[in-house]
N, C-alpha and C. Protein backbone atom coordinates (compact mmCIF):
# COMPACT_ATOMS: atom_id res chain seq x y z
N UNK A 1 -84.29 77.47 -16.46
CA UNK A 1 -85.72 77.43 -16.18
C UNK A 1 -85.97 78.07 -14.81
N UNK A 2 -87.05 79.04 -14.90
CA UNK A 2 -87.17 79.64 -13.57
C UNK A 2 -88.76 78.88 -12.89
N UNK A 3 -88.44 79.08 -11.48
CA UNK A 3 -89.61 78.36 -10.86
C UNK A 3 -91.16 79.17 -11.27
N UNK A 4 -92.12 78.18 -11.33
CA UNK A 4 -93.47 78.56 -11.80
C UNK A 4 -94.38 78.94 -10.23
N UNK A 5 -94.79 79.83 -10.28
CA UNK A 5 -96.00 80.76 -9.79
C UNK A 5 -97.09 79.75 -9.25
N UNK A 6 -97.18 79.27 -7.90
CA UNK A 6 -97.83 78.64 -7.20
C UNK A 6 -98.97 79.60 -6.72
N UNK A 7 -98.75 80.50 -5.75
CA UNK A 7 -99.78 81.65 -5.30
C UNK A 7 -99.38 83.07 -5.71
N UNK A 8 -100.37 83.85 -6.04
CA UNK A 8 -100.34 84.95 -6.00
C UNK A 8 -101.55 86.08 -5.10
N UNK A 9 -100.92 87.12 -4.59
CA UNK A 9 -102.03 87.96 -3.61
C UNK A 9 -101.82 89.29 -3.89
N UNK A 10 -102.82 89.84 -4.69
CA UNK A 10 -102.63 91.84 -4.79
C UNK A 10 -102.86 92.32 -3.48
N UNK A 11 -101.89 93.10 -3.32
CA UNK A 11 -102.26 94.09 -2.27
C UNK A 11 -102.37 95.83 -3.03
N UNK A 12 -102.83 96.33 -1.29
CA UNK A 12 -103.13 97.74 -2.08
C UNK A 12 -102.57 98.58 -2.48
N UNK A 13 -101.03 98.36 -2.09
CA UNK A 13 -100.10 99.04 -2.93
C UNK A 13 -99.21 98.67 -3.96
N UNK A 14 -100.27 98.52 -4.60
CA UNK A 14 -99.94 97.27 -6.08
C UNK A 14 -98.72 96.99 -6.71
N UNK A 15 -98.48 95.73 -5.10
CA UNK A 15 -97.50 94.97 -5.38
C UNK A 15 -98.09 93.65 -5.00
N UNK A 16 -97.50 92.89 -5.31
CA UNK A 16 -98.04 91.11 -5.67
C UNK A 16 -97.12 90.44 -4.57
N UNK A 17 -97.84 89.97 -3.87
CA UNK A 17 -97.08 88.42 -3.25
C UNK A 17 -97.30 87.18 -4.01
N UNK A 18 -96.18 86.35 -3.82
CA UNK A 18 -96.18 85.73 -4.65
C UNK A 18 -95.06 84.62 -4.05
N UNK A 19 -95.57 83.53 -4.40
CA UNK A 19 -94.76 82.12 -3.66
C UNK A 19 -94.81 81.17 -4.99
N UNK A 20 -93.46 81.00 -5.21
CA UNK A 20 -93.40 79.77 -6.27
C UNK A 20 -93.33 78.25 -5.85
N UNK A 21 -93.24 77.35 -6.71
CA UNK A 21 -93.24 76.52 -6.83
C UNK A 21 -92.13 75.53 -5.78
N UNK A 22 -90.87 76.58 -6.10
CA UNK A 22 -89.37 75.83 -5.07
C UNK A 22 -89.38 76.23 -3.81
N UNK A 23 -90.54 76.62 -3.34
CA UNK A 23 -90.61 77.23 -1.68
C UNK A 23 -90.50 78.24 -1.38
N UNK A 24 -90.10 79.22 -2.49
CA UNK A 24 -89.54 80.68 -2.26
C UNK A 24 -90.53 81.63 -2.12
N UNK A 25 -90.38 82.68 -1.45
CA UNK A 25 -91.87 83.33 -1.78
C UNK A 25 -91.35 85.10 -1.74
N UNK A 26 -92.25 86.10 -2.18
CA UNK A 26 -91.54 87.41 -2.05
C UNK A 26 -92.73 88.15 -3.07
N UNK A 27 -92.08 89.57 -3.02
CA UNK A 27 -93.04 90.72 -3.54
C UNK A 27 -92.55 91.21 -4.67
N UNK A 28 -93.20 91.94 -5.78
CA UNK A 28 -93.29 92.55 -6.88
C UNK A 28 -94.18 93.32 -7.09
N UNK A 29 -93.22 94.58 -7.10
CA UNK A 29 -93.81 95.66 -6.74
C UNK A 29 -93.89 95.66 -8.59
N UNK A 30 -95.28 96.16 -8.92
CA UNK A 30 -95.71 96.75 -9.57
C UNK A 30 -96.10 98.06 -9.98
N UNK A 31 -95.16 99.22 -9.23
CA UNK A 31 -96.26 100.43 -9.53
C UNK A 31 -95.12 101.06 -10.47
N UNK A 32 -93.77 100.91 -10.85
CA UNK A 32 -93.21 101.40 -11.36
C UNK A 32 -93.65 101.32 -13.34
N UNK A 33 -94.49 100.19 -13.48
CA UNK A 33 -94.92 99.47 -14.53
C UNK A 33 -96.14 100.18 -15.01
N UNK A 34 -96.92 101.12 -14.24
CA UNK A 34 -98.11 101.12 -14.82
C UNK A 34 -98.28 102.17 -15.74
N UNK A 35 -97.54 102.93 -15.66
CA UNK A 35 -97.19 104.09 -16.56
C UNK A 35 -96.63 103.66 -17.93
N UNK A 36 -97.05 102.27 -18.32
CA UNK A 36 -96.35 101.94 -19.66
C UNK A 36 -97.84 100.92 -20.65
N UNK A 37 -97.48 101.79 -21.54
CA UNK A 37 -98.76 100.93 -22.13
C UNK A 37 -99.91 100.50 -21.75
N UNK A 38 -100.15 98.93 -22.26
CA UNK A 38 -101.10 97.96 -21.53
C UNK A 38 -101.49 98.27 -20.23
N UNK A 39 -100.53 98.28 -19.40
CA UNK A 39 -100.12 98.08 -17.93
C UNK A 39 -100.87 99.19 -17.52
N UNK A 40 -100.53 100.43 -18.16
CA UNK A 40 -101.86 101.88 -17.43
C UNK A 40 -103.40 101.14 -16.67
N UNK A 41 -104.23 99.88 -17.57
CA UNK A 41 -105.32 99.50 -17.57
C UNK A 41 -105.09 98.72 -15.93
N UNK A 42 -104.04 98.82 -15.52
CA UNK A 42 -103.87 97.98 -13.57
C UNK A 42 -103.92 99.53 -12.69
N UNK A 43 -104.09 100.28 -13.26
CA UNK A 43 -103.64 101.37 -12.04
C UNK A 43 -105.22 101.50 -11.19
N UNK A 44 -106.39 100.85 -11.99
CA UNK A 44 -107.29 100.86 -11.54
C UNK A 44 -107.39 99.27 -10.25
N UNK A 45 -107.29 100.06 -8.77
CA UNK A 45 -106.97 98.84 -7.88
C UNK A 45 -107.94 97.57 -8.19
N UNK A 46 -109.34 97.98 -8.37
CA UNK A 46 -110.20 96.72 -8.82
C UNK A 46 -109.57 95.69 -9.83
N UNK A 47 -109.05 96.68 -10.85
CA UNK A 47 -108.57 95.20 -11.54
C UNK A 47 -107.63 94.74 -11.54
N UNK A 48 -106.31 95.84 -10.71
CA UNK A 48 -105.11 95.08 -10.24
C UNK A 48 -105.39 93.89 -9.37
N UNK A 49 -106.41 94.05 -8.74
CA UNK A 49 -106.84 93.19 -7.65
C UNK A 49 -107.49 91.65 -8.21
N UNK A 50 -107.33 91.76 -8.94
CA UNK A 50 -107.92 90.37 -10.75
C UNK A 50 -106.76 89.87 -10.75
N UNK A 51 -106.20 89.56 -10.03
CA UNK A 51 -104.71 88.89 -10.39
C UNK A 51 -104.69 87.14 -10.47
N UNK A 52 -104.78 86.57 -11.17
CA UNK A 52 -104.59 84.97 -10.87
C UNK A 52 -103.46 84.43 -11.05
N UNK A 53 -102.99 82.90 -11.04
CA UNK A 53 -101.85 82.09 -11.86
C UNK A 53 -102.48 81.28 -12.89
N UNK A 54 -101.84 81.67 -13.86
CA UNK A 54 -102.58 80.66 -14.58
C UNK A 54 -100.25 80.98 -15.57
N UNK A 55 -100.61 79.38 -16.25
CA UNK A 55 -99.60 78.71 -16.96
C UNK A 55 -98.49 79.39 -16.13
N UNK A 56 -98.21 79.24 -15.34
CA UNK A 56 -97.06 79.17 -14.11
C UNK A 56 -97.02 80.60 -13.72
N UNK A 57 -97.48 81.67 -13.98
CA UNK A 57 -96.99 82.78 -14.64
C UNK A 57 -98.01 83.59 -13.41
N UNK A 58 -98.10 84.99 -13.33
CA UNK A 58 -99.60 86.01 -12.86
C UNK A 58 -100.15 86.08 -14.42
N UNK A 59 -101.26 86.33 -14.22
CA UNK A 59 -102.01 86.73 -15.47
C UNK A 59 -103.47 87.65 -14.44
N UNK A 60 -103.91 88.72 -15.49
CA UNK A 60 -105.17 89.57 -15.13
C UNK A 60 -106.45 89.26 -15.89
N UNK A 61 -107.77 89.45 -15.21
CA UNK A 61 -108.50 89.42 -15.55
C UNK A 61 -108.74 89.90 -17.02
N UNK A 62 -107.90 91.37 -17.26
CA UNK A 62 -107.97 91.95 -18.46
C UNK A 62 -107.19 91.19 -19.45
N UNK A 63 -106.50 89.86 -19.31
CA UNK A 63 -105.64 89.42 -20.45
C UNK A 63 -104.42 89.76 -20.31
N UNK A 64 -103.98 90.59 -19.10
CA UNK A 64 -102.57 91.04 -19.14
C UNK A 64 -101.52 90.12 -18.15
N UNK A 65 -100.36 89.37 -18.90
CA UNK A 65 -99.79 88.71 -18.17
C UNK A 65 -98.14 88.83 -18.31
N UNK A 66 -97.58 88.28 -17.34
CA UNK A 66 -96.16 88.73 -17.30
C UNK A 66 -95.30 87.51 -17.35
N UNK A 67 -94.42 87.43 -18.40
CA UNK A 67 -93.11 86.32 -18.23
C UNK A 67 -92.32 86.07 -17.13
N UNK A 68 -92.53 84.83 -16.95
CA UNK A 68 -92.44 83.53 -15.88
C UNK A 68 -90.90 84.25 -15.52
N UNK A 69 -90.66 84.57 -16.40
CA UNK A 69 -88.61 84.72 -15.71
C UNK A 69 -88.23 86.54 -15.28
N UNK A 70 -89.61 87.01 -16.00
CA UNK A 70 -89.48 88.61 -15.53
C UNK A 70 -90.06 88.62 -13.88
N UNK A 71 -91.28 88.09 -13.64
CA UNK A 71 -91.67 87.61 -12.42
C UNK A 71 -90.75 87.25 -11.10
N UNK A 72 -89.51 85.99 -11.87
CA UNK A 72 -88.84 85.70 -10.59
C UNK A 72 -87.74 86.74 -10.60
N UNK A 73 -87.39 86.98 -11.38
CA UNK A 73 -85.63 88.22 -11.67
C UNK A 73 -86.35 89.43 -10.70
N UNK A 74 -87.51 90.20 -10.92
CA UNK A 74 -87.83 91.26 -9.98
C UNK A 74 -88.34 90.71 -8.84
N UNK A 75 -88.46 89.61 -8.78
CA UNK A 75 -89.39 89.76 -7.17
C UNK A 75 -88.55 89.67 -6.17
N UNK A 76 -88.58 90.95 -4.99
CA UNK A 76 -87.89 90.67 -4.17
C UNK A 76 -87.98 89.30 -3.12
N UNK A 77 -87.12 88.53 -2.67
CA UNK A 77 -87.41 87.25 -2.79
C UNK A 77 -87.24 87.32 -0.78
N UNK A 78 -88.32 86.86 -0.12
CA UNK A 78 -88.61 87.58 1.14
C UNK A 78 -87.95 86.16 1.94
N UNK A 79 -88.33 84.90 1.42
CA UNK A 79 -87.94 83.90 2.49
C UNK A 79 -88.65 82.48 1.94
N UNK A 80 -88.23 81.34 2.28
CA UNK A 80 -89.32 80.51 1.91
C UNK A 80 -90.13 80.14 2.88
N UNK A 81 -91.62 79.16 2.19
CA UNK A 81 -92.44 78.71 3.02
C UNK A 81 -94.06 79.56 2.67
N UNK A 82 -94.47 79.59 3.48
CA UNK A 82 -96.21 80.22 2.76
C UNK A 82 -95.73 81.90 2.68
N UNK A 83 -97.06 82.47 2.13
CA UNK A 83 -97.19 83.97 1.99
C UNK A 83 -97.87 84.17 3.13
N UNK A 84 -97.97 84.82 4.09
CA UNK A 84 -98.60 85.31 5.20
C UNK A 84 -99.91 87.17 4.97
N UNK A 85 -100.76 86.80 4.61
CA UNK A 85 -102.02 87.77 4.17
C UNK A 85 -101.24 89.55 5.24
N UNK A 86 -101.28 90.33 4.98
CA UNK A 86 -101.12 91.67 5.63
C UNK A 86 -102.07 92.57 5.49
């Protein structure tokens, strides 16, 4: 079981901060992703910027969401404790 998605924060180079549940916190970079399918519909920053948590996970305004264990395996994992805004 991988830890569940406490905060999440888009930034403008659409990659995600992101702090779970076990204290850990770190980035996921997203831009390698958008060139695939679904995912094209984030390259627009407004709605990358739609990012919430919802069921442990990120999920988008548009319905687009990503598995809880793909989330923690890529995110580079920065340190624990809060996300600090940049």
């Amino acid at each position: 079981m991988y830890p569940a998605v406490k905060n999440v924060e888009a930034r403008e180079d659409y990659t995600l901060s992101i702090e779970f549940d076990n204290g850990e916190q770190g980035v996921l970079d997203m831009k390698e992703y958008l060139d695939f399918g679904v995912f094209e519909r984030l390259k627009d920053l407004q709605a990358f910027k739609m990012v919430k948590v919802a069921f442990d996970t990120v999920e988008w305004e548009t319905g687009l969401d990503l598995d809880p264990e793909f989330v923690y395996q890529k995110c580079r994992i920065l340190s624990q404790g809060v996300i600090h805004n940049k």
